[in-house]
N, C-alpha and C. Protein backbone atom coordinates (compact mmCIF):
# COMPACT_ATOMS: atom_id res chain seq x y z
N UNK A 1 -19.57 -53.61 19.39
CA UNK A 1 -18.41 -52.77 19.63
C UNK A 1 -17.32 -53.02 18.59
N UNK A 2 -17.17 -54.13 18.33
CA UNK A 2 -15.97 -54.80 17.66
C UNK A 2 -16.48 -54.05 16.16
N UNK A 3 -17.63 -54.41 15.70
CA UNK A 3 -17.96 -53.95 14.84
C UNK A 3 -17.98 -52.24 14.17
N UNK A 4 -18.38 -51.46 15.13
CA UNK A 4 -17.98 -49.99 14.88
C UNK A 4 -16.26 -49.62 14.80
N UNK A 5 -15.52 -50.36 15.84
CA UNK A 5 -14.16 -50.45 15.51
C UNK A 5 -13.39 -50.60 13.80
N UNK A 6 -14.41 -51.86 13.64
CA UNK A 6 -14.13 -51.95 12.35
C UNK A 6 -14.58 -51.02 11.26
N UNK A 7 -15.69 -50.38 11.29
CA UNK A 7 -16.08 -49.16 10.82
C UNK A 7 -15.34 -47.95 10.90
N UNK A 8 -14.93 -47.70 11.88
CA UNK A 8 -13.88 -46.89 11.99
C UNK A 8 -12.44 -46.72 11.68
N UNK A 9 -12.02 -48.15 11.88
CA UNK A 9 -10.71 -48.12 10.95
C UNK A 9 -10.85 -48.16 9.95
N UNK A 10 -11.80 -48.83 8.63
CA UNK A 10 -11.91 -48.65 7.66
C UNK A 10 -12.17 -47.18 7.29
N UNK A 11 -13.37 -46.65 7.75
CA UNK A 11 -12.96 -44.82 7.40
C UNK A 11 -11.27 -44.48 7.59
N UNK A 12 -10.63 -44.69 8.08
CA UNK A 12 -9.29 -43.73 8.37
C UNK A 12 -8.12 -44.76 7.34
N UNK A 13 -9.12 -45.73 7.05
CA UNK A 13 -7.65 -46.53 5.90
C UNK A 13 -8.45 -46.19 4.67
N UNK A 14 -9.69 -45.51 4.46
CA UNK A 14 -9.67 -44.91 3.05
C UNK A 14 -9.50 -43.57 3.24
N UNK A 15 -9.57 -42.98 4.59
CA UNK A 15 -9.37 -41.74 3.61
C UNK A 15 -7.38 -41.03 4.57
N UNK A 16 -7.41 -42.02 5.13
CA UNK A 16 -5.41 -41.91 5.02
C UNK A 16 -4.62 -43.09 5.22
N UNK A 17 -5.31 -43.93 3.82
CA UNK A 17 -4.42 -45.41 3.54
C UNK A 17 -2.78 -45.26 3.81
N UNK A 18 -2.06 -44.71 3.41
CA UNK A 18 -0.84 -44.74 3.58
C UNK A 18 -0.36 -44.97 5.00
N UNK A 19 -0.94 -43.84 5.99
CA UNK A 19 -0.73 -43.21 7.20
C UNK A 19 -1.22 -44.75 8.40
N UNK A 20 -2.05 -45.44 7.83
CA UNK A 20 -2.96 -46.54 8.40
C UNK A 20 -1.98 -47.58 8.48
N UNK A 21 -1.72 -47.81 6.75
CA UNK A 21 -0.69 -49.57 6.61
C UNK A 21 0.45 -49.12 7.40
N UNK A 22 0.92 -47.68 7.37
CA UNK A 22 2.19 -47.73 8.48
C UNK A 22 2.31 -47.86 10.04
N UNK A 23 0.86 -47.17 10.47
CA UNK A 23 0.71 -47.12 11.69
C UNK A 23 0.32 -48.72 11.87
N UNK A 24 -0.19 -49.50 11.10
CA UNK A 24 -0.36 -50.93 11.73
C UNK A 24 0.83 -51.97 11.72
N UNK A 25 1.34 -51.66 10.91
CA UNK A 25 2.83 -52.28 10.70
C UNK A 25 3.71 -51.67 12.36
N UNK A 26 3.52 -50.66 12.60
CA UNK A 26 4.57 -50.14 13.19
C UNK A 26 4.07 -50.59 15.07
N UNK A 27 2.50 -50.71 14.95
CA UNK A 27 1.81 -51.24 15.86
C UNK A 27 2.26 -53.19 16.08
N UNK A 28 2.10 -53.41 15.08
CA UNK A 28 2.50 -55.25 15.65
C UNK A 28 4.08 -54.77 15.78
N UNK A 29 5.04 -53.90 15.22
CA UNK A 29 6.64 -53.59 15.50
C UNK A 29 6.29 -53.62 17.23
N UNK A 30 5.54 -53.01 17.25
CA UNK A 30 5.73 -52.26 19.18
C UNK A 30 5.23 -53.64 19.74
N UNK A 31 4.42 -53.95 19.61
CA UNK A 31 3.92 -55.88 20.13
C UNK A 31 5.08 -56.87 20.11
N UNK A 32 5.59 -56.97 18.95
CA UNK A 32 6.98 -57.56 18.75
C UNK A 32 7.72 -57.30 19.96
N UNK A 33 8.14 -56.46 20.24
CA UNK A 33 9.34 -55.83 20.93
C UNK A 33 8.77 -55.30 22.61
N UNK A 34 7.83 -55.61 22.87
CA UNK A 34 7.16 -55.60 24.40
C UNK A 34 6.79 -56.66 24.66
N UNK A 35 7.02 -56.91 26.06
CA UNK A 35 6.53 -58.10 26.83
C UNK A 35 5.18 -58.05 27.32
N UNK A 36 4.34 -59.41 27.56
CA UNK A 36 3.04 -59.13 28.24
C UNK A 36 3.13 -58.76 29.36
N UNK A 37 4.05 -58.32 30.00
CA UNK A 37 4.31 -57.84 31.59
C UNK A 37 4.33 -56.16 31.65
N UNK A 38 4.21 -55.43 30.29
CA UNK A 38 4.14 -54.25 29.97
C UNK A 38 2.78 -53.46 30.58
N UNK A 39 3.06 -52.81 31.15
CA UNK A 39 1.85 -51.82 31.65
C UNK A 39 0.75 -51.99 31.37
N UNK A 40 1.21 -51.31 29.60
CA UNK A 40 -0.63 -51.53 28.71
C UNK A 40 -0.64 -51.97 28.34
N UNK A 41 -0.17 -53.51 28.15
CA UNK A 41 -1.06 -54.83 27.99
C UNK A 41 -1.80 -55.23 29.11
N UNK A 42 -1.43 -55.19 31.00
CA UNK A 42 -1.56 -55.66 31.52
C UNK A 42 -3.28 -54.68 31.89
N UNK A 43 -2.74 -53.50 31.14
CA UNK A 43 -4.25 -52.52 31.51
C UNK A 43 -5.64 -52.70 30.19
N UNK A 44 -4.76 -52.36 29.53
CA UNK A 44 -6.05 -52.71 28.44
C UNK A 44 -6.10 -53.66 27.64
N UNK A 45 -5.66 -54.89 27.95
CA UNK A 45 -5.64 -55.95 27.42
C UNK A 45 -4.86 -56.47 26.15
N UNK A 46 -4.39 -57.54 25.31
CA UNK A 46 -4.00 -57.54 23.78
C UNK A 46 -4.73 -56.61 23.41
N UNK A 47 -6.05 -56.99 23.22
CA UNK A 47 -7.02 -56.29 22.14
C UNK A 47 -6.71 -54.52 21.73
N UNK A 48 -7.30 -54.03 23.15
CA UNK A 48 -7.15 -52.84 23.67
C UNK A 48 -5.93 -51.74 23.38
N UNK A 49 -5.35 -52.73 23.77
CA UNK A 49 -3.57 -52.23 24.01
C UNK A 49 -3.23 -51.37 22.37
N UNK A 50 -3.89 -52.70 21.82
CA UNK A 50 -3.28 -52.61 20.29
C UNK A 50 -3.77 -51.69 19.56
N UNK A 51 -5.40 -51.20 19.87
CA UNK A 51 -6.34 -50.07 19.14
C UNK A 51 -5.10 -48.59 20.19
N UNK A 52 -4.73 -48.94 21.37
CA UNK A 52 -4.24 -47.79 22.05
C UNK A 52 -2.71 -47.38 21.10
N UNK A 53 -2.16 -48.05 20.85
CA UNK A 53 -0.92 -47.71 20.14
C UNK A 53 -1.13 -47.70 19.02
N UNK A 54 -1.85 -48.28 17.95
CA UNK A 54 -2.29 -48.11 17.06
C UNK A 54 -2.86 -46.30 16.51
N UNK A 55 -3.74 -45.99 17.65
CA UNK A 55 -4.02 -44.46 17.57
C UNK A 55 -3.01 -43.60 18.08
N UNK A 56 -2.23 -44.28 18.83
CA UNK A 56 -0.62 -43.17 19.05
C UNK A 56 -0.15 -43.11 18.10
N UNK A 57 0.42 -44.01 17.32
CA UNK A 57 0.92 -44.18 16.19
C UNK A 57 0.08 -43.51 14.74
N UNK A 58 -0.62 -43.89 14.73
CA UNK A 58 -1.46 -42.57 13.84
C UNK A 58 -1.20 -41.31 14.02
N UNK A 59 -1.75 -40.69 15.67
CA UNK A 59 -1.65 -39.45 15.79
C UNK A 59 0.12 -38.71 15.80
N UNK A 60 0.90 -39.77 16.30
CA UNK A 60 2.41 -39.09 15.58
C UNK A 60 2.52 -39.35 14.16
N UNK A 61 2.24 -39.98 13.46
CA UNK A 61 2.19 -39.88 12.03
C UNK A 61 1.51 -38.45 11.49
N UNK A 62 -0.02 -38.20 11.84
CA UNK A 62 -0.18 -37.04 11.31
C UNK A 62 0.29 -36.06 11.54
N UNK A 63 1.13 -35.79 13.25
CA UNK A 63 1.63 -34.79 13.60
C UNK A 63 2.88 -34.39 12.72
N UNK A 64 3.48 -35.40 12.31
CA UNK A 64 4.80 -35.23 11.64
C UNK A 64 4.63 -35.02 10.11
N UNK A 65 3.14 -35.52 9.96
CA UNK A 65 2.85 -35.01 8.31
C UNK A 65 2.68 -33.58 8.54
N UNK A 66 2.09 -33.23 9.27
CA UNK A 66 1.60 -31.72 9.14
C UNK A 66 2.66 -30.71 9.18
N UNK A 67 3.22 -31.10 10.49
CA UNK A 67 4.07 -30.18 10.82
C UNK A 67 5.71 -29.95 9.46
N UNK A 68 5.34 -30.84 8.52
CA UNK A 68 6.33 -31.12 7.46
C UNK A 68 5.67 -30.29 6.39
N UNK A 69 4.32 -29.96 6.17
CA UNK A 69 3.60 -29.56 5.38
C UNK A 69 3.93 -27.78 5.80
N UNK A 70 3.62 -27.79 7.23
CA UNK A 70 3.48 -26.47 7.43
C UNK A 70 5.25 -25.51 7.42
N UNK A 71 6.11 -26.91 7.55
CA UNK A 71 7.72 -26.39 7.34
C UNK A 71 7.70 -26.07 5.48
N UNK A 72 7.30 -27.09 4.88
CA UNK A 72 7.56 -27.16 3.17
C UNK A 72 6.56 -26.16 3.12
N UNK A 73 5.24 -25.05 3.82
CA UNK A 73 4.61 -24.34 2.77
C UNK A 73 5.44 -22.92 3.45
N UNK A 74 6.35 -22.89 4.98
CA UNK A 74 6.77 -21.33 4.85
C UNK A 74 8.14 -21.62 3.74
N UNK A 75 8.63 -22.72 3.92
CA UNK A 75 9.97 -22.65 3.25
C UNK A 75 9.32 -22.13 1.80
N UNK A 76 8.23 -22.68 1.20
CA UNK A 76 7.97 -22.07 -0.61
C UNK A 76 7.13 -20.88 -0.29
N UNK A 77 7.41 -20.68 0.55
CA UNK A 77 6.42 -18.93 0.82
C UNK A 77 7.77 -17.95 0.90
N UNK A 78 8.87 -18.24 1.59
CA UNK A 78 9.99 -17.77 1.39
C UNK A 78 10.80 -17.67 0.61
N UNK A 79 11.02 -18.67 -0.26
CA UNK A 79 11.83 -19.00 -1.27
C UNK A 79 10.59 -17.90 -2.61
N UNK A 80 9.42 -17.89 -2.66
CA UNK A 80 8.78 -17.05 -3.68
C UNK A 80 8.74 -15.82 -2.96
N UNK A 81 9.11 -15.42 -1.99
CA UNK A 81 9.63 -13.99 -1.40
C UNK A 81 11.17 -13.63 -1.98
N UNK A 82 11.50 -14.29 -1.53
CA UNK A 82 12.83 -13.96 -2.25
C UNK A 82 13.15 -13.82 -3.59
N UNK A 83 12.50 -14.73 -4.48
CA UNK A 83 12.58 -14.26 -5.81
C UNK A 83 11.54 -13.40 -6.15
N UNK A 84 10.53 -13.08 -5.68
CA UNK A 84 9.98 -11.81 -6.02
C UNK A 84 11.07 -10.72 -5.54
N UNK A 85 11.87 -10.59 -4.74
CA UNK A 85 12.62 -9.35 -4.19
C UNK A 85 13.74 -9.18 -5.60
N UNK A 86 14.25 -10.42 -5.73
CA UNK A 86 15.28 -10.37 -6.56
C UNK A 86 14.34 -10.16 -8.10
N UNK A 87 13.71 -10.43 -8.55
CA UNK A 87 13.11 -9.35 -9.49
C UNK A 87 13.09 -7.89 -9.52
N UNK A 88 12.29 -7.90 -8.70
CA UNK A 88 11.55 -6.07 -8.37
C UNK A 88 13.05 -5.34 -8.02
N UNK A 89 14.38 -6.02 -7.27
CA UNK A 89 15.59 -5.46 -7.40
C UNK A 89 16.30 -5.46 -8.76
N UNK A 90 15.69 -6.39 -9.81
CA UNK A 90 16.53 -6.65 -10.92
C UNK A 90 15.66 -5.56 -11.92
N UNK A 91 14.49 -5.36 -11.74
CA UNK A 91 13.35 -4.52 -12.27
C UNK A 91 14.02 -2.90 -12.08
N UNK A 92 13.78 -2.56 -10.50
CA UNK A 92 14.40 -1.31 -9.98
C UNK A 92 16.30 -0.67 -10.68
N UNK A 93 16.79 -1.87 -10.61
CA UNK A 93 18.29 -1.56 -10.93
C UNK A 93 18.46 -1.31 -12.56
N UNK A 94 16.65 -1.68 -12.97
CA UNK A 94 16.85 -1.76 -14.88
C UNK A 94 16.56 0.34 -15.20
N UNK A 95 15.42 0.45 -14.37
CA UNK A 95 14.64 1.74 -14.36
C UNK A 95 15.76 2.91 -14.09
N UNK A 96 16.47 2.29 -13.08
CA UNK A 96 17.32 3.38 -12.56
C UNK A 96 18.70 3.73 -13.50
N UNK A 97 19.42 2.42 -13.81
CA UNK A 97 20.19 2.88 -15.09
C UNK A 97 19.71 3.60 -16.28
N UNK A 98 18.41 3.30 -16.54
CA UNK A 98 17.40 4.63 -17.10
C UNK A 98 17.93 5.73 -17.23
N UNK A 99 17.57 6.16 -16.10
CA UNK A 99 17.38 7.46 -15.14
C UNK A 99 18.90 8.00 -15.50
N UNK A 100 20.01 6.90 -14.95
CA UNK A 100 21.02 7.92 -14.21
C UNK A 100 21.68 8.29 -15.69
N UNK A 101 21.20 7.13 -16.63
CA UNK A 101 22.27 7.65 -18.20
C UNK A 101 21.22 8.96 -18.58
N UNK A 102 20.17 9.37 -18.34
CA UNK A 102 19.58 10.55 -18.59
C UNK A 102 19.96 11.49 -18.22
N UNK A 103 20.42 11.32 -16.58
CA UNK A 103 20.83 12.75 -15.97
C UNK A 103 22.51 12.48 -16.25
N UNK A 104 22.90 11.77 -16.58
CA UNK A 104 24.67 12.19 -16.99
C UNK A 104 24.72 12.99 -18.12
N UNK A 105 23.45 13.14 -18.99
CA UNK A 105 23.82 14.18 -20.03
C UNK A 105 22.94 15.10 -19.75
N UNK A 106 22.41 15.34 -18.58
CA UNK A 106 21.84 16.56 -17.85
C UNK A 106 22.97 17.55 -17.89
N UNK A 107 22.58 19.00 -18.08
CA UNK A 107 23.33 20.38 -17.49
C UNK A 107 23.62 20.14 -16.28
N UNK A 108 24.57 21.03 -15.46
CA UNK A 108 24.79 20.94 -14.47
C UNK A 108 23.70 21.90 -13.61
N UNK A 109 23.10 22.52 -14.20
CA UNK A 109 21.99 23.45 -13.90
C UNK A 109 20.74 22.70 -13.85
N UNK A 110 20.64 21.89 -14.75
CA UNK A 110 19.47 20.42 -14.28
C UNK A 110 19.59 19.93 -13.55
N UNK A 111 21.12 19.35 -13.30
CA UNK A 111 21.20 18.73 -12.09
C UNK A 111 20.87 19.29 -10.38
N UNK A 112 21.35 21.02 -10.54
CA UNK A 112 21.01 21.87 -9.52
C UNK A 112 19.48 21.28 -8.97
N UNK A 113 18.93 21.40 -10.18
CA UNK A 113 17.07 21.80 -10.05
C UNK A 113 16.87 20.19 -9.54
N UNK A 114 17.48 19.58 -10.09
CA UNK A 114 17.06 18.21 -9.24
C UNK A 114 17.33 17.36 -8.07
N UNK A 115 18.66 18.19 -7.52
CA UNK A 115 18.68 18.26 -6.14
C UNK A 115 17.97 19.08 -5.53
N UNK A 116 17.65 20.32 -6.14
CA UNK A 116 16.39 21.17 -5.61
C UNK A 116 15.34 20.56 -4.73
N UNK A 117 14.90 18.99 -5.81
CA UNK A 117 13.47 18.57 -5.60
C UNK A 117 13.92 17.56 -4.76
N UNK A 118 15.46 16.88 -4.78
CA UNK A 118 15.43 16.01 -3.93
C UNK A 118 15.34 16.50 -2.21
N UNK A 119 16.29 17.28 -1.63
CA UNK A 119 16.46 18.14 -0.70
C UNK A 119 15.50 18.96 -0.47
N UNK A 120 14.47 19.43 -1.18
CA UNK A 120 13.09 19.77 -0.62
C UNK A 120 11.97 18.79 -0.43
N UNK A 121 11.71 17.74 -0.48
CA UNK A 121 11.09 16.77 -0.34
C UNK A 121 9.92 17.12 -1.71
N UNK A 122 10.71 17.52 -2.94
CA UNK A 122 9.73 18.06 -3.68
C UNK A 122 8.96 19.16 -4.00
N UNK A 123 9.34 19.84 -3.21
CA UNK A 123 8.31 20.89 -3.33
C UNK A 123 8.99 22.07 -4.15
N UNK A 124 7.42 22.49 -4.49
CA UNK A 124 7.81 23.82 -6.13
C UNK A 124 9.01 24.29 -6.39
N UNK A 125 9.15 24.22 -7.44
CA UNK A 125 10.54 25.26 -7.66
C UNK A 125 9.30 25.95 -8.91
N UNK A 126 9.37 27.59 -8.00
CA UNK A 126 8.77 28.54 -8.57
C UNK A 126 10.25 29.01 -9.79
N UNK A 127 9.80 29.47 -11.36
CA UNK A 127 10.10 30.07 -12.45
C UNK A 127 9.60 31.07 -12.91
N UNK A 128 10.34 32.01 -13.54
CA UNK A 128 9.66 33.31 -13.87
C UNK A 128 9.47 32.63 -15.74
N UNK A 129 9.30 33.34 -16.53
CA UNK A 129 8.49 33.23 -17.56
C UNK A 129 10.00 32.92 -18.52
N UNK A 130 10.22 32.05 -18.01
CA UNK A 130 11.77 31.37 -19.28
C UNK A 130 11.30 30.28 -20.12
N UNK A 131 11.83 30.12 -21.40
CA UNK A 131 11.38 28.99 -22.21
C UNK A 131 12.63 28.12 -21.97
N UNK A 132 12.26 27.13 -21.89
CA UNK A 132 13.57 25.82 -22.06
C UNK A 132 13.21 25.14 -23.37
N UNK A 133 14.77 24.70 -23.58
CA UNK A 133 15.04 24.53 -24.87
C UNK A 133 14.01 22.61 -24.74
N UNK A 134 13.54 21.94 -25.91
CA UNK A 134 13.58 20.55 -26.10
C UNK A 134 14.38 19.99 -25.12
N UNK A 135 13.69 18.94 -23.80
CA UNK A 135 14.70 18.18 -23.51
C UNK A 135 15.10 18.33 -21.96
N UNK A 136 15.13 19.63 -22.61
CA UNK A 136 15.42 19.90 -21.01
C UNK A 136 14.68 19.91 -19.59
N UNK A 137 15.45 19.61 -18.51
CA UNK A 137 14.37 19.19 -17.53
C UNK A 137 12.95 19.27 -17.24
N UNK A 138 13.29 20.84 -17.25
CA UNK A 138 11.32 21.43 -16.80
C UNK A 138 10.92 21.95 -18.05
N UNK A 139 11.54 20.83 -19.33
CA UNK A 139 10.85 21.23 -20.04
C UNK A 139 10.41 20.00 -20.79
N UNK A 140 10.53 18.78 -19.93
CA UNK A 140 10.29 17.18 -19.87
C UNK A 140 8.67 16.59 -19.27
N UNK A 141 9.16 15.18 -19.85
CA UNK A 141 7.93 14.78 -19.23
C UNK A 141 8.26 14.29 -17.33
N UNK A 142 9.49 14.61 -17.15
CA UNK A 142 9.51 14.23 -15.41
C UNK A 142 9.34 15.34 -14.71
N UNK A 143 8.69 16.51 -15.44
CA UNK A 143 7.75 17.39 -14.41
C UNK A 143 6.73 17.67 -14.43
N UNK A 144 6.03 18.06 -13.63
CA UNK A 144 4.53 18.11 -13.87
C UNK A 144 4.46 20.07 -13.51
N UNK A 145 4.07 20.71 -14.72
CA UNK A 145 4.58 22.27 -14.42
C UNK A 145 2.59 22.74 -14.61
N UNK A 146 2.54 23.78 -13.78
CA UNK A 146 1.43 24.88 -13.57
C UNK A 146 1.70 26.34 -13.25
N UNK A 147 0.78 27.07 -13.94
CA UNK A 147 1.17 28.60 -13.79
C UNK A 147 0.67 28.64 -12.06
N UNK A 148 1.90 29.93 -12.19
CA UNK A 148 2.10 30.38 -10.51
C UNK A 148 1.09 31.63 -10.93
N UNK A 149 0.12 32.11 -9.74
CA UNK A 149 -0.72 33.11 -9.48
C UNK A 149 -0.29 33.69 -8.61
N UNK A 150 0.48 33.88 -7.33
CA UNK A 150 0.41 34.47 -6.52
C UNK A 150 1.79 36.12 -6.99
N UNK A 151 1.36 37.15 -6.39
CA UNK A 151 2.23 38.27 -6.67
C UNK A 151 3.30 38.00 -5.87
N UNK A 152 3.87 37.47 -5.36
CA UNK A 152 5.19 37.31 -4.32
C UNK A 152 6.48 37.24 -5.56
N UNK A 153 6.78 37.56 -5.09
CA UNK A 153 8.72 38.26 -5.99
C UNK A 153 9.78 37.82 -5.53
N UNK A 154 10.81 36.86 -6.00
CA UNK A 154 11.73 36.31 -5.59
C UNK A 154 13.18 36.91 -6.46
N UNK A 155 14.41 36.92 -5.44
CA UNK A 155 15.30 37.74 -5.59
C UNK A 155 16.42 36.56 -6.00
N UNK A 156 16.84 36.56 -6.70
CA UNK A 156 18.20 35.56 -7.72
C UNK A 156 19.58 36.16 -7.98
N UNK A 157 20.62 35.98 -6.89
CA UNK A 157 21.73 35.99 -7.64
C UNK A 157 22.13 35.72 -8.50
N UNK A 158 22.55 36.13 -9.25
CA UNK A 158 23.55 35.75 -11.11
C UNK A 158 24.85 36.22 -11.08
N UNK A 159 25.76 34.85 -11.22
CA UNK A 159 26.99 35.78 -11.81
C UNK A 159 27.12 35.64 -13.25
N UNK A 160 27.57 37.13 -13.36
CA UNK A 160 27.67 38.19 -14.47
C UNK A 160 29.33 38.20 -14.76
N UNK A 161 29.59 37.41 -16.14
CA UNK A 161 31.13 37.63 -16.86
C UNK A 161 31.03 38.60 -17.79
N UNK A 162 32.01 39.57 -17.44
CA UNK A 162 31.90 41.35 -18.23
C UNK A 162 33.05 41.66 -18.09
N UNK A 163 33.66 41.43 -19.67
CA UNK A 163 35.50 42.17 -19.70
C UNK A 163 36.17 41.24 -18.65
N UNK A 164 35.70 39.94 -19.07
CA UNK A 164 36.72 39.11 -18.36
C UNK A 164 36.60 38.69 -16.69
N UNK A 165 35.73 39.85 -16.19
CA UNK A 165 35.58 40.13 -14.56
C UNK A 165 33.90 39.34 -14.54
N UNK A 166 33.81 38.44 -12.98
CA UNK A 166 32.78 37.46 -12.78
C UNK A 166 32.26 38.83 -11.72
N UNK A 167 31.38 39.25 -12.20
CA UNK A 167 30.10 39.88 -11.05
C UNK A 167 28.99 39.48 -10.37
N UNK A 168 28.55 39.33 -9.58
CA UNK A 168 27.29 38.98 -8.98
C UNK A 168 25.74 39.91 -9.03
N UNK A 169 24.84 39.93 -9.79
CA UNK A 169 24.58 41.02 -9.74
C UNK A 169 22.76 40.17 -8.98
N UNK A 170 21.95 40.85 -8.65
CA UNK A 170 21.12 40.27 -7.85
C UNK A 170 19.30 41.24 -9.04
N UNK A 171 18.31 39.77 -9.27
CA UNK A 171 17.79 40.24 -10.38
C UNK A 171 16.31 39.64 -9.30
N UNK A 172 15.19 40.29 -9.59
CA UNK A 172 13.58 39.86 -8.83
C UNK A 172 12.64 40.21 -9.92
N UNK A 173 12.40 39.04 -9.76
CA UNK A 173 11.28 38.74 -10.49
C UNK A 173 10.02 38.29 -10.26
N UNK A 174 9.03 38.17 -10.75
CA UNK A 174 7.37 37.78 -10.31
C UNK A 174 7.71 35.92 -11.01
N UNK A 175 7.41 35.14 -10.14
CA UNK A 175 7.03 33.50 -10.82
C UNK A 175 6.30 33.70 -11.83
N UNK A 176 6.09 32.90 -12.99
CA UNK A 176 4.91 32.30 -13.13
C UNK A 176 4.36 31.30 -13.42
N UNK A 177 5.72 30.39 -13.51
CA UNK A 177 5.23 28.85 -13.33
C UNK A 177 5.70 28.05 -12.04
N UNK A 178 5.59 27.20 -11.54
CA UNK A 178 5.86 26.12 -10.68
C UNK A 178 6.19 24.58 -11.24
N UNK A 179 7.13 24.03 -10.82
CA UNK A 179 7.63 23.10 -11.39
C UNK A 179 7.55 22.06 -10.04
N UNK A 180 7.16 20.83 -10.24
CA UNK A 180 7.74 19.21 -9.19
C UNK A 180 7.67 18.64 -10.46
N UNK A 181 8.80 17.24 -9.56
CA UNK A 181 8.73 16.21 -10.27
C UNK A 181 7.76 14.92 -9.94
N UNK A 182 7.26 14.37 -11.50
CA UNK A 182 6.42 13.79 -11.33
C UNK A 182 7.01 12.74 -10.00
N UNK A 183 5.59 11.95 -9.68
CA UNK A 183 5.64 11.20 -8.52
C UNK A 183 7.28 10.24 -8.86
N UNK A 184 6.71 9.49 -9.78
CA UNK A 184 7.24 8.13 -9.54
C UNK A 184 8.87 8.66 -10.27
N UNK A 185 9.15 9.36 -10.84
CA UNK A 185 10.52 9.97 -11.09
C UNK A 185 11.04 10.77 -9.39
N UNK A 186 10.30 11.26 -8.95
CA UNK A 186 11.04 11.84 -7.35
C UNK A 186 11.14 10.64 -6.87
N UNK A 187 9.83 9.60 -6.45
CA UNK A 187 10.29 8.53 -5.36
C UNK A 187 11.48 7.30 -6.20
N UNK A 188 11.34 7.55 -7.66
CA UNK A 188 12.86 7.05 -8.32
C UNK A 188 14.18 7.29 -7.53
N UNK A 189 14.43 8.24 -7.51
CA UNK A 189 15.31 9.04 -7.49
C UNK A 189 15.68 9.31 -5.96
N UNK A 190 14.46 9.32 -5.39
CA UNK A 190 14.83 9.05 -3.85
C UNK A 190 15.81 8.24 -3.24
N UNK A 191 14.81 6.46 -4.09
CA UNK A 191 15.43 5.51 -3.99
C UNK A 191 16.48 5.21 -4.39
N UNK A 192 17.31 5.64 -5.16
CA UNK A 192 18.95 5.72 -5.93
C UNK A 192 19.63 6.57 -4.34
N UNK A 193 19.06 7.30 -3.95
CA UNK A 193 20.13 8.22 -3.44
C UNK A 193 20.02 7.52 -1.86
N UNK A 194 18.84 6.73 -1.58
CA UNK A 194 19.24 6.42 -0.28
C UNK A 194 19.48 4.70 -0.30
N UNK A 195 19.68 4.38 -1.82
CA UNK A 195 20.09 3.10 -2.19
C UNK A 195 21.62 2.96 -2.37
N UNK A 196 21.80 3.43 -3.19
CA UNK A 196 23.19 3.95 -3.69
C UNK A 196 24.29 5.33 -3.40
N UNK A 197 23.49 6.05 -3.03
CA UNK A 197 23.97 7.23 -2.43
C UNK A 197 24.57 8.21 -3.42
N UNK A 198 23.83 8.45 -4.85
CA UNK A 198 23.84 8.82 -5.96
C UNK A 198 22.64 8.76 -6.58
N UNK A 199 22.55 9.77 -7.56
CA UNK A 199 21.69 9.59 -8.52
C UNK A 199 21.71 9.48 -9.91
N UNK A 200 23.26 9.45 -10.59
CA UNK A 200 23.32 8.81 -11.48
C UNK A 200 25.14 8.28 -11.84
N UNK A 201 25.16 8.04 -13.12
CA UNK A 201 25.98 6.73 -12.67
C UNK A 201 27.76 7.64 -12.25
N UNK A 202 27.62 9.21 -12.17
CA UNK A 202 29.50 10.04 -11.95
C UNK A 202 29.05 10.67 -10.43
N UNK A 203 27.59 10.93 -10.48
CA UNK A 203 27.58 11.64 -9.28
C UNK A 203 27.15 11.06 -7.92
């Protein structure tokens, strides 16, 4: 018996020496400081007593290693959450000053078309057969444009300056292109406006 004992503590002092020399140290501490009139001496003998506190003392040692391990791995699971956020926010806030110095020298008629896409959740802004100049919005790479097929005819107010006097005059035309903005420029742009509550840096 004595002998497997000894087998056994030697497994657990090589493979958690540290955890062992403390728990035995801390085991003759508890002997020190109890009388032989103590419970478990009087139950399981010196011998006994001592393998019994000895394995208490171990098993709160590992409990308090672990549970220190499992505090130190959310705390660096958190702490690399957080600086991933503060990137991808320092990343996002780089893209978007991008963006908003682009659309401050947008027309105000670009800007129309791009609340268009924000306030429609994107969807087409049908064009009749106009060329845009270089540069200009739907005539950029932040749209993704296809010819319109269908015969349906849409009716456009215009005001009309003639001899000084602003008229409204009302003009229908057949589409024939369709305009969205590409993905990641709309969900850009999303994100500015329900981040910041703007989409660029006056408006």
């Amino acid at each position: 018996m004595s002998s497997d004992i000894v087998k056994i503590f030697s497994k657990i002092l090589e493979s958690k020496f540290y955890q062992t020399l403390i728990s035995v140290l801390l085991t003759f501490m508890t002997f020190f400081f109890i009388s032989d009139d103590m419970a478990i001496v009087k139950r399981f003998g010196h011998f006994w007593g001592a393998i019994f506190i000895f394995v208490c003392w171990i098993l709160i040692i590992e409990t308090i290693l672990i549970t220190w391990k499992n505090i130190k791995k959310v705390y660096t699971k958190a702490c690399d959450n957080q600086y991933r956020d503060v990137q991808r926010e320092k990343q996002n806030k780089e893209i978007l000053e991008s963006l908003w110095t682009r659309i401050d020298e947008m027309s105000n008629v670009e800007k129309e078309k791009l609340k268009y896409f924000l306030n429609n959740n994107n969807q087409p802004l049908l064009e009749g057969n106009v060329s845009y100049s270089y540069g200009h919005l739907l005539n950029s790479d932040w749209v993704h444009k296809t010819q319109y097929t269908s015969n349906e005819q849409i009716k456009q107010k215009v005001n009309i300056i003639k001899n000084g006097q602003t008229k409204i005059e009302e003009f229908v035309y057949s589409p024939k292109y369709q305009y969205v903005l590409q993905e990641h420029i709309y969900e850009a742009l999303k994100y500015s406006l329900e981040k910041y509550g703007r989409i660029s840096h006056f408006d």
